[in-house]
Protein backbone atom coordinates (compact mmCIF):
# COMPACT_ATOMS: atom_id res chain seq x y z
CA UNK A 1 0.00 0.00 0.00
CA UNK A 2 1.95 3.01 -1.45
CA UNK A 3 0.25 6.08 -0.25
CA UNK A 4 -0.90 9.05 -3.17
CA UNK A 5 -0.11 12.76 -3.18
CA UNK A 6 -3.45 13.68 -2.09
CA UNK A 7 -3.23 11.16 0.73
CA UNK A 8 -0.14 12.38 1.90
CA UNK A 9 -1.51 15.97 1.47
CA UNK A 10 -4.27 15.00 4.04
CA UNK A 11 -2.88 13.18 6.16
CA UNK A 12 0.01 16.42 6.46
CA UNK A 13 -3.11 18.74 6.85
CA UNK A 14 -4.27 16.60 10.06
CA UNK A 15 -0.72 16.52 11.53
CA UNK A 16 -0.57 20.34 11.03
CA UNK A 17 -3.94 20.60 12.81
CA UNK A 18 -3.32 18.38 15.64
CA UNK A 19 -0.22 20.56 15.83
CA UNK A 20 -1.96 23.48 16.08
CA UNK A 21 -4.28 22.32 18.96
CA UNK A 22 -1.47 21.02 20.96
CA UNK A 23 0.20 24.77 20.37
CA UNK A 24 -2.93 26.24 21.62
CA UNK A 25 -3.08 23.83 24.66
CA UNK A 26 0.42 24.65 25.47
CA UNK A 27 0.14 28.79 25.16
CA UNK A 28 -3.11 28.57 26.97
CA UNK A 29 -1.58 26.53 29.64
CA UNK A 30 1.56 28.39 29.92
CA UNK A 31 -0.60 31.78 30.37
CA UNK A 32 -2.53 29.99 32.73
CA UNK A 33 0.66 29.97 34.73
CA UNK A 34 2.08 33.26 34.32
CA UNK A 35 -0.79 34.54 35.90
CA UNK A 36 -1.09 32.04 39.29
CA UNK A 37 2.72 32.97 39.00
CA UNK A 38 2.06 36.65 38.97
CA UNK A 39 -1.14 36.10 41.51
CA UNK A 40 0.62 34.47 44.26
CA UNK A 41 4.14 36.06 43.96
CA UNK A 42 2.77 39.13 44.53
CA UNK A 43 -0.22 38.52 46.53
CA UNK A 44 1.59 36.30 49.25
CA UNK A 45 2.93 39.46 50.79
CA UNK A 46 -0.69 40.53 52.16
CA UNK A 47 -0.67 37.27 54.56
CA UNK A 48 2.70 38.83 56.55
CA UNK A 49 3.16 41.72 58.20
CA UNK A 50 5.41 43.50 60.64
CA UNK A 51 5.24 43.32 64.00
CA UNK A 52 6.84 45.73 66.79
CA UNK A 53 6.95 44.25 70.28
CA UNK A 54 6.91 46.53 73.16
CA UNK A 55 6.76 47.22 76.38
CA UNK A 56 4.80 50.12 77.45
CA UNK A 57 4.46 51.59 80.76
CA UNK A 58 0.84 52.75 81.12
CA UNK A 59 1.84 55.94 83.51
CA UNK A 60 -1.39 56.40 86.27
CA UNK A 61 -0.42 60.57 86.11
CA UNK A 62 -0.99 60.28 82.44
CA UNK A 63 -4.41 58.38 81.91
CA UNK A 64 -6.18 58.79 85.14
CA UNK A 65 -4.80 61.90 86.72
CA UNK A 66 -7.45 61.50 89.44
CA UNK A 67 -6.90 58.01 90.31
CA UNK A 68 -10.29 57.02 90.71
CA UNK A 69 -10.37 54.34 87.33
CA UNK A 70 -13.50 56.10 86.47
CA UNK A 71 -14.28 54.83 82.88
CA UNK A 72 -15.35 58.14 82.09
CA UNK A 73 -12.62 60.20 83.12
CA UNK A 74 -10.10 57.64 81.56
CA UNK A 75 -12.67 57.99 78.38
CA UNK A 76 -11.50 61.98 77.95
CA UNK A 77 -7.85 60.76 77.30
CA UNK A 78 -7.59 61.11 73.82
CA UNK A 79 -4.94 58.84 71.00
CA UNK A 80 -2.52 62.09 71.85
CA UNK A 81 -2.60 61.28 75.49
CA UNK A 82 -1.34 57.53 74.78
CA UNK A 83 1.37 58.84 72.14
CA UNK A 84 4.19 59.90 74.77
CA UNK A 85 3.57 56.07 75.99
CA UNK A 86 4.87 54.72 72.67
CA UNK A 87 7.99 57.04 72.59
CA UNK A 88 8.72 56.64 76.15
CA UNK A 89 8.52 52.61 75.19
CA UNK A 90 10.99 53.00 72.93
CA UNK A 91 13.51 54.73 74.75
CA UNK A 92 13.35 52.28 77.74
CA UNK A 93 13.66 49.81 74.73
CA UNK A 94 17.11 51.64 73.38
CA UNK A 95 18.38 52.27 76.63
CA UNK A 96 17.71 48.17 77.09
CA UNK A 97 19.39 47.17 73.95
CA UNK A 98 21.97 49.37 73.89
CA UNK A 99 20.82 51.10 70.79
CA UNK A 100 22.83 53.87 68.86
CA UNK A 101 20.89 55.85 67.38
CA UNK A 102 20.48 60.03 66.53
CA UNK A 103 16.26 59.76 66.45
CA UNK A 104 14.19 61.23 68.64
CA UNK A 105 11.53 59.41 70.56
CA UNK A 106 8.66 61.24 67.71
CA UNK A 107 11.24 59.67 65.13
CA UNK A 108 11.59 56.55 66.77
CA UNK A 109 7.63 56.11 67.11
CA UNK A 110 7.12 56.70 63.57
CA UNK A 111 7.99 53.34 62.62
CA UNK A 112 4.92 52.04 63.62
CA UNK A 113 1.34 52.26 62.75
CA UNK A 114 -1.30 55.18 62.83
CA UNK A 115 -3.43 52.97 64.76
CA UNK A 116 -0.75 51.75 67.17
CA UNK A 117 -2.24 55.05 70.01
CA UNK A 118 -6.20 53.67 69.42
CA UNK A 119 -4.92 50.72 70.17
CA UNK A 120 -3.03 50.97 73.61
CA UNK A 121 -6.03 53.06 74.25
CA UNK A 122 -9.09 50.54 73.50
CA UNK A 123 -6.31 48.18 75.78
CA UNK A 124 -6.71 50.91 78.60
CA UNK A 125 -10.84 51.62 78.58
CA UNK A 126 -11.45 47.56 78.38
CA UNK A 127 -9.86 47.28 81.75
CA UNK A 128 -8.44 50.38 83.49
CA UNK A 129 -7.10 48.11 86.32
CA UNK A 130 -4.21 48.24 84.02
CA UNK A 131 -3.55 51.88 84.77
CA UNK A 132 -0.28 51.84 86.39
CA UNK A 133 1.23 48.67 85.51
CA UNK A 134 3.91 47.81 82.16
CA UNK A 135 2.11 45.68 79.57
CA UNK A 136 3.69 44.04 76.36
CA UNK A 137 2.24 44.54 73.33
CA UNK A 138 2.47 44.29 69.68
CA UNK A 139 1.66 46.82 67.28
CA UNK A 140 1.64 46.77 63.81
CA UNK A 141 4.69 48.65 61.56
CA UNK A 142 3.83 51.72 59.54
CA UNK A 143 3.20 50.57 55.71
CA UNK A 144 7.01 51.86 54.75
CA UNK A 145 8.50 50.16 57.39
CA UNK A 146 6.60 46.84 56.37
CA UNK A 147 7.65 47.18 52.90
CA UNK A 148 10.97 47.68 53.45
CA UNK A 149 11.17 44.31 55.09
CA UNK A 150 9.81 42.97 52.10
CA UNK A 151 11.64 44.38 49.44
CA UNK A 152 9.03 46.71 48.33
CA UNK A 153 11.14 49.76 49.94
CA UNK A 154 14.29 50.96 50.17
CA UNK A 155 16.54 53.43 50.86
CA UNK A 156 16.65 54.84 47.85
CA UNK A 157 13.49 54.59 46.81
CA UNK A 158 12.56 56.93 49.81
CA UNK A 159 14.66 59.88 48.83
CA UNK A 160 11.66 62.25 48.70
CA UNK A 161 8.87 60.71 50.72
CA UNK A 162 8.17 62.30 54.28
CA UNK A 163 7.17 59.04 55.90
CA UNK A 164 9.95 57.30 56.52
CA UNK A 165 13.45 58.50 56.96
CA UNK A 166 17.17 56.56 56.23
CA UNK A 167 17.86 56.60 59.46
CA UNK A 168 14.49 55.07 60.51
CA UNK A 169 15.27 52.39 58.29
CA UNK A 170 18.46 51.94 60.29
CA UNK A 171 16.72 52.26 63.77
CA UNK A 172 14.57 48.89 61.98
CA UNK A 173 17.62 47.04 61.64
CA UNK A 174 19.06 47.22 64.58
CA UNK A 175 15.00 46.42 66.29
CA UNK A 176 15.44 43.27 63.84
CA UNK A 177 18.76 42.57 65.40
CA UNK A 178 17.45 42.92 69.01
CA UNK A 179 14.44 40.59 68.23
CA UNK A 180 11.91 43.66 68.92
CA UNK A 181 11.03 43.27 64.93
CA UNK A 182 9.64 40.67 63.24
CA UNK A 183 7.63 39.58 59.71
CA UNK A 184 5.53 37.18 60.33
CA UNK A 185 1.61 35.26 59.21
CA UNK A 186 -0.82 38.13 59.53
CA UNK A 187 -4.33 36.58 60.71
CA UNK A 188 -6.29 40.05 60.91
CA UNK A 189 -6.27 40.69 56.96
CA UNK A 190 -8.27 37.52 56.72
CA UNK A 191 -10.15 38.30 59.67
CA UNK A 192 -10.16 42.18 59.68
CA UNK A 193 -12.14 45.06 58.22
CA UNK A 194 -10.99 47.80 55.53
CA UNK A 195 -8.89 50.55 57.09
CA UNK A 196 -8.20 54.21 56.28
CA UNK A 197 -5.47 55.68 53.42
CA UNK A 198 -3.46 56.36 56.50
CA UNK A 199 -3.21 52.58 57.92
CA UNK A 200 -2.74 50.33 55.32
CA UNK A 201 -1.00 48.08 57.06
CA UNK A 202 -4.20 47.35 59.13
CA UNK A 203 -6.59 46.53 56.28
CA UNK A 204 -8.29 42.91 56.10
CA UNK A 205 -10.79 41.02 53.87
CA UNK A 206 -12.57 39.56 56.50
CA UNK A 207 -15.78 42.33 56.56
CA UNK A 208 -16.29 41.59 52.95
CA UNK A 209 -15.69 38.48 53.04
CA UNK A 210 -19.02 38.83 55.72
CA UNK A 211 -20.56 41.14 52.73
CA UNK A 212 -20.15 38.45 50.36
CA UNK A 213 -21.23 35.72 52.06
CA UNK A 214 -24.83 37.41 53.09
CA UNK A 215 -25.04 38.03 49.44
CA UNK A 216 -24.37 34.82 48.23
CA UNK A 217 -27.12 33.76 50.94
CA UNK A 218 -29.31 35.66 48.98
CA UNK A 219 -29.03 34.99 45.53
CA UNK A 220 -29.16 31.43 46.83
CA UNK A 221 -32.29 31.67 48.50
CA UNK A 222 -33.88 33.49 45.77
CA UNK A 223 -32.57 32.18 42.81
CA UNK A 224 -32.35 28.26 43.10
CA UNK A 225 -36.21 27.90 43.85
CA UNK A 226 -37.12 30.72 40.97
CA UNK A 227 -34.50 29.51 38.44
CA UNK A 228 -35.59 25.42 39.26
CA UNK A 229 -39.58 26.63 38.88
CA UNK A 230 -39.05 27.71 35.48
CA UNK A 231 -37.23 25.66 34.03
CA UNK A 232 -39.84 23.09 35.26
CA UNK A 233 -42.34 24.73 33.50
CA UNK A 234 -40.73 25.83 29.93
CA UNK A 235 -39.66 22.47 29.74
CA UNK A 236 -42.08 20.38 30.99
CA UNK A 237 -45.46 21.71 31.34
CA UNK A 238 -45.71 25.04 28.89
CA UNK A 239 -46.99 24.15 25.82
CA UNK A 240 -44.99 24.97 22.84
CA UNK A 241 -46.04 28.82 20.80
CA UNK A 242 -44.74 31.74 20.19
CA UNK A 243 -44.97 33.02 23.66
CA UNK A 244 -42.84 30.28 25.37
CA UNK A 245 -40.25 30.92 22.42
CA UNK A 246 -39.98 34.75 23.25
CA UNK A 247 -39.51 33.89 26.59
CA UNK A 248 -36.93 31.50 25.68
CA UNK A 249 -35.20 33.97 23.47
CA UNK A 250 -35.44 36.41 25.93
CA UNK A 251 -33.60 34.10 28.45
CA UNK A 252 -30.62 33.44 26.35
CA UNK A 253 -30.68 36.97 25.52
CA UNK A 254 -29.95 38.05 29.02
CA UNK A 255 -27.20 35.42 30.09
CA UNK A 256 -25.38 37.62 27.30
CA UNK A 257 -26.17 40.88 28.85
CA UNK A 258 -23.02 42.91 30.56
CA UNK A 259 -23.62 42.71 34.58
CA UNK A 260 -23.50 46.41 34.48
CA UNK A 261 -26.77 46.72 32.80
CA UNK A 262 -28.00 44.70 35.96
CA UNK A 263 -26.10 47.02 38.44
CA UNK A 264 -28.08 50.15 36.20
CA UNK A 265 -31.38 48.15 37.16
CA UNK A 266 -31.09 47.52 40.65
CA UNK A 267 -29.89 50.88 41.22
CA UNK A 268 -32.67 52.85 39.62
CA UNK A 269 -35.27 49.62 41.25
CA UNK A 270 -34.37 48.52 44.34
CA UNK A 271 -32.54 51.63 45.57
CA UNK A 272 -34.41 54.67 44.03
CA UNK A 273 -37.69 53.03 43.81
CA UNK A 274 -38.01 50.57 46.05
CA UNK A 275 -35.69 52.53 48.68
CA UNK A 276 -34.25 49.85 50.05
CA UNK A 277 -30.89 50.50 52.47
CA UNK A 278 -28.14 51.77 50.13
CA UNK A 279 -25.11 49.23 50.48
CA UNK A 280 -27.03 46.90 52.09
CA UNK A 281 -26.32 42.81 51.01
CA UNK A 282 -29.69 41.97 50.44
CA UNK A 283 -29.67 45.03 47.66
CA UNK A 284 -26.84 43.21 46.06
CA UNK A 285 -28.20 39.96 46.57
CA UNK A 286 -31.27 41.08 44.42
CA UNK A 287 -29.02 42.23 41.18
CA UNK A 288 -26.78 39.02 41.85
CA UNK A 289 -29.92 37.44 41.53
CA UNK A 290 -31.55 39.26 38.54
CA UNK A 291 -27.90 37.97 36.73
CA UNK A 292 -27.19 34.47 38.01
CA UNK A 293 -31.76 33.42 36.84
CA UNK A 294 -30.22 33.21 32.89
CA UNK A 295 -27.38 31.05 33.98
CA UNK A 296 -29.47 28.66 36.40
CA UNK A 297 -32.21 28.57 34.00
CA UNK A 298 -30.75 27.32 30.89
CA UNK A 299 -27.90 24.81 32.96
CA UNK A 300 -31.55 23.36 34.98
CA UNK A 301 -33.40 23.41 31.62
CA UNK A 302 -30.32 20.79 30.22
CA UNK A 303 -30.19 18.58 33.26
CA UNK A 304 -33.94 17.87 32.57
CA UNK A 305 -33.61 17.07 28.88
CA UNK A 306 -30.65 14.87 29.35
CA UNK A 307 -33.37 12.51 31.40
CA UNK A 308 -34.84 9.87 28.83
CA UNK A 309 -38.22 10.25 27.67
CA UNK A 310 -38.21 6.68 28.55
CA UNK A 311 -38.24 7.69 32.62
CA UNK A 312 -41.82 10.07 31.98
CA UNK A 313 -43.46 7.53 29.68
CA UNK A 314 -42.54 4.82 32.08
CA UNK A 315 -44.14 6.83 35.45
CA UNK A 316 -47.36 7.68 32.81
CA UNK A 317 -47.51 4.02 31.67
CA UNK A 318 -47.94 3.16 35.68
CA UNK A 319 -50.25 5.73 36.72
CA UNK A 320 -48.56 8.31 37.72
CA UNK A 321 -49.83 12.23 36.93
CA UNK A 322 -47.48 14.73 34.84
CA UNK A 323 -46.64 16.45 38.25
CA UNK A 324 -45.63 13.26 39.85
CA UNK A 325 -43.70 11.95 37.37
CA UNK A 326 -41.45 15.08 37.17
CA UNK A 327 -41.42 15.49 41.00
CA UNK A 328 -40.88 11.81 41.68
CA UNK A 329 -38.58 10.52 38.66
CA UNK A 330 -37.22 13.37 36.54
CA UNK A 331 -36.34 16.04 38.95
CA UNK A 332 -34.40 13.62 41.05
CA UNK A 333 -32.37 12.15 38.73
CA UNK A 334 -31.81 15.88 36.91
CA UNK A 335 -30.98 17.07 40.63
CA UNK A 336 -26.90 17.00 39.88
CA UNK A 337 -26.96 19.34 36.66
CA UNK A 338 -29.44 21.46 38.87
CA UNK A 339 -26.95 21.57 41.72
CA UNK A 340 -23.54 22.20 38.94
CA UNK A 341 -25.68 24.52 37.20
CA UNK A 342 -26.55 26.54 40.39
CA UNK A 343 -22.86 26.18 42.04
CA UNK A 344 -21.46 27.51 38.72
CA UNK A 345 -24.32 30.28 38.70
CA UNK A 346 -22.91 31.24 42.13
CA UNK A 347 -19.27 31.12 41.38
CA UNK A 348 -20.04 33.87 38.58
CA UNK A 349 -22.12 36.10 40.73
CA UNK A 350 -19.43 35.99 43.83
CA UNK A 351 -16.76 37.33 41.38
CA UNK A 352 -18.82 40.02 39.73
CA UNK A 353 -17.93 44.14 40.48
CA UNK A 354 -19.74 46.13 38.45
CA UNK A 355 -23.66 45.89 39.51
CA UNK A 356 -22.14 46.27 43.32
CA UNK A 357 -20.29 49.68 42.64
CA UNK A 358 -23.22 51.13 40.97
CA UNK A 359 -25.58 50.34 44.78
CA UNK A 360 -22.84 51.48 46.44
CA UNK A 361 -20.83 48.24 47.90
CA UNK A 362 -17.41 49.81 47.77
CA UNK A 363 -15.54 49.31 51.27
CA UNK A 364 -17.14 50.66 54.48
CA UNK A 365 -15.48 50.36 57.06
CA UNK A 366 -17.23 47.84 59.81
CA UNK A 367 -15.33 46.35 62.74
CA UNK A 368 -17.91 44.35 64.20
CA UNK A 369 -20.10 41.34 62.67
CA UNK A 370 -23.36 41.02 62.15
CA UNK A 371 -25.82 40.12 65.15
CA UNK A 372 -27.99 38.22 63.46
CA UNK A 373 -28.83 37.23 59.57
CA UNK A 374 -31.34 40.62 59.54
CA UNK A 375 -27.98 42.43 60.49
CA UNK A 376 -26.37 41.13 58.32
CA UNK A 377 -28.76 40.96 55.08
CA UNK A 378 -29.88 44.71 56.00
CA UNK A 379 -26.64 46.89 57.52
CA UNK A 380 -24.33 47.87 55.01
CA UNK A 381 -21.10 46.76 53.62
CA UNK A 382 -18.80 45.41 51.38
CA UNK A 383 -17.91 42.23 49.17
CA UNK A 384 -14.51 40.70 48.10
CA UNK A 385 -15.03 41.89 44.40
CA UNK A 386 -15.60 45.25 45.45
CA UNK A 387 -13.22 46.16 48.14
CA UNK A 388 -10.31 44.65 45.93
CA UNK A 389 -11.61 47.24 43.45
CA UNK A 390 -11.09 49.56 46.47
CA UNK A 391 -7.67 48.48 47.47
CA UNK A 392 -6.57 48.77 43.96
CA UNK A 393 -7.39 52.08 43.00
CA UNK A 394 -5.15 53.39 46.31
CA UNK A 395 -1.70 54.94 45.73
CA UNK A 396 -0.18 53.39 48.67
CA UNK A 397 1.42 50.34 47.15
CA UNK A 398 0.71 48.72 50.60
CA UNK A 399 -3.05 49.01 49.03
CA UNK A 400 -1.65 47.27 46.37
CA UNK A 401 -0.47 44.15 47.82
CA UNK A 402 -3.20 43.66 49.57
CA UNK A 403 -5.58 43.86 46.38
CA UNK A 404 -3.59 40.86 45.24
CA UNK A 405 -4.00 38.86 48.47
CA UNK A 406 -7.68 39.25 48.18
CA UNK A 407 -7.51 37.92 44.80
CA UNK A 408 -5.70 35.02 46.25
CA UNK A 409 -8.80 34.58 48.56
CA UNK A 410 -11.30 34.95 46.15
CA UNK A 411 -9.85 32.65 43.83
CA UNK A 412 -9.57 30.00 46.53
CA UNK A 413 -13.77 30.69 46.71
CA UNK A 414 -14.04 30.31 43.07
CA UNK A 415 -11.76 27.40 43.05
CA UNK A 416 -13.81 25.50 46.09
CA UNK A 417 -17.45 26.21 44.32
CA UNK A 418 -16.33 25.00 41.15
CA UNK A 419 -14.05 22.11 42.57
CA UNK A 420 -17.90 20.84 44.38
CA UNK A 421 -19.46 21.00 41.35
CA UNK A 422 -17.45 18.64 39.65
CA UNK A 423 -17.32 16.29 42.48
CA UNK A 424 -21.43 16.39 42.84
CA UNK A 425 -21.59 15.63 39.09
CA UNK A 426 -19.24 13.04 39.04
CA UNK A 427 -21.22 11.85 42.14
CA UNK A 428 -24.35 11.86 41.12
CA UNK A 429 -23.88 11.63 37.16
CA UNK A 430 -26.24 9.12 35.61
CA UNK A 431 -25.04 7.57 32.45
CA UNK A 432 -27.81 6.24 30.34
């Protein structure tokens, strides 16, 4: 067997194409990478941060001149009152270490956080027996002084900006060398809230992360029993016209609308008409809702056509009505498409930013959690999406690094939904 020119012409056409496809594979795969590369190298940051240890001398004459621990009276001491605390800390902490060093106290305390005075002083007013004793504490490093321990800053690189100094950078080394400084896993920006431009080094997901999680409860509760309802009906009980195939249409139509045009909707609905809370979850909720009803529809509507016909004509053929034969056979064994369709649904509307920043969901600032699922549904705030958005748009390049680390985070969310959706199917798949 001797193979012809046009053989050989073919059979070089399906080598180039197979080629092709394994190109494609390859570039797709190796872009894939670049980005986790690019993700975690410089999102990995966010989960360390600097820590100053210190102890501080909480001086009776200076919080409680009257020395009566009335919460009130300690109440009038404001962050300024607790600020000659910190400097005096570190020059017992000098004169400990044996220190060289040309800053003053003011210069010495600028190496640490904004927040470090609010917190010494929430310390103080959650138990004023405290008042006149020496307490260690931590406090978190100024954003400069953070980066610098991880390569984001350095001395020249700070030629012109007025919040850190050379010689601060100096002071840091020899805290590093006296075991005072340290880099280490960060906890409070998974648990945490959003902070001001001033403290970067404070900010955490963990409030939006809250946000989110309300609003996924939402669009959950809302648009699983909606979604499942009509695709039971287009598919099995509405008869076939023109009406069911405009709504059809119209269905496929709006899985391929841009989520902004939902934001634009809710907005000028829920919000200006409706007058629900401004920022409030259930609010987003609703839009994630209005968005993820295409995608749930048309995933429920192909579970329950991949069920024989064989399965309803078999449940007629014994008796059974039209209703029970859907609820009793065909929804059942359609129930793991459903459950991928709606996971996949959810995945989408947990990464989507637009229809949040047009209700408003961009970043308050919340310390405590909710007190109960009203609370929580009702009271505003943020989600992931959004306050990455936030973080991102900051000059501080502290701001920055943390926008990456909640990428990290929401990508691990993604990655979970979508990873339980495969292992439902594959559960639950019935081949016929």
């Amino acid at each position: 067997m001797q193979q012809d020119a046009r053989t050989r012409k073919r059979n070089a056409a399906e080598a180039r194409f197979k080629a092709y496809g394994i190109a494609a594979i390859t570039i797709g795969m190796l872009m894939l990478l670049i980005l986790v590369f690019n993700i975690i190298s410089r999102g990995t940051g966010a989960f360390q941060q600097t820590f100053v240890t210190l102890e501080v001398e909480l001086l009776a004459e200076k919080l409680d001149k009257k020395g009566e621990r009335n919460p009130e009276d300690i109440k009038k001491v404001s962050t300024f009152g607790y600020t000659p605390l910190l400097r005096g800390a570190f020059e017992a902490k000098v004169a400990e270490q044996g220190i060289e060093t040309e800053l003053s106290p003011k210069e010495m305390a600028g190496i640490l956080s904004a927040g470090a005075a609010a917190q010494l002083r929430n310390f103080v007013l959650s138990d004023p027996s405290v008042i006149g004793t020496t307490v260690e504490f931590e406090f978190l490093a100024s954003s400069r002084v953070d980066g610098y321990l991880k390569d984001r800053v350095s001395r020249d690189s700070i030629a012109n900006d007025k919040n850190v100094s050379v010689g601060q950078l100096d002071f840091v080394d020899r805290l590093i060398e006296a075991g005072t400084v340290e880099k280490r896993f960060n906890l409070d920006f998974i648990t945490g809230a959003d902070s001001s431009d001033a403290r970067p080094e404070a900010a955490g997901m963990g409030v939006s992360m809250i946000g989110s999680f309300f609003m996924m409860l939402a669009v959950l509760a809302l648009a699983l029993p909606i979604g499942v309802a009509a695709s039971i009906y287009l598919e099995e009980f509405a008869p076939r016209n023109w009406l069911t195939d405009i709504i059809e249409v119209n269905i496929s139509n709006l899985a391929a609308v841009p989520s902004i045009v939902f934001g634009i909707l809710g907005l000028a609905v829920f919000i200006n008409y409706m007058h629900l809370p401004t920022s409030a979850p259930l609010v987003g909720g609703l839009v994630l809702t209005l968005m993820t009803l295409p995608t749930i529809i048309i995933s429920t509507r192909a579970a329950l056509k991949a069920v024989p016909p064989s399965i309803r004509d078999a449940a007629l053929g014994v008796g059974a009505s039209k209703m029970q034969s859907v609820f009793h056979h065909v929804l059942p064994l359609a129930a793991p498409g459903i459950l991928t369709g709606t996971i996949i649904g959810l995945a989408q509307a947990l990464g989507e930013t637009a229809p949040l920043l047009l209700i408003g969901m961009v970043g308050f600032i919340a310390s405590n959690p909710p007190d109960s699922i009203a609370s929580g549904l009702l009271d505003p705030n943020s989600a992931m999406p959004a306050q990455i958005y936030e973080w991102a748009k900051r000059a501080d390049p502290a701001f920055y690094e943390r926008a990456w680390g909640g990428i990290i985070i929401l990508l691990l969310f993604l990655i979970t939904m979508n990873t339980i959706a495969v292992i439902l199917r594959r559960r639950f798949e019935r081949r016929w």
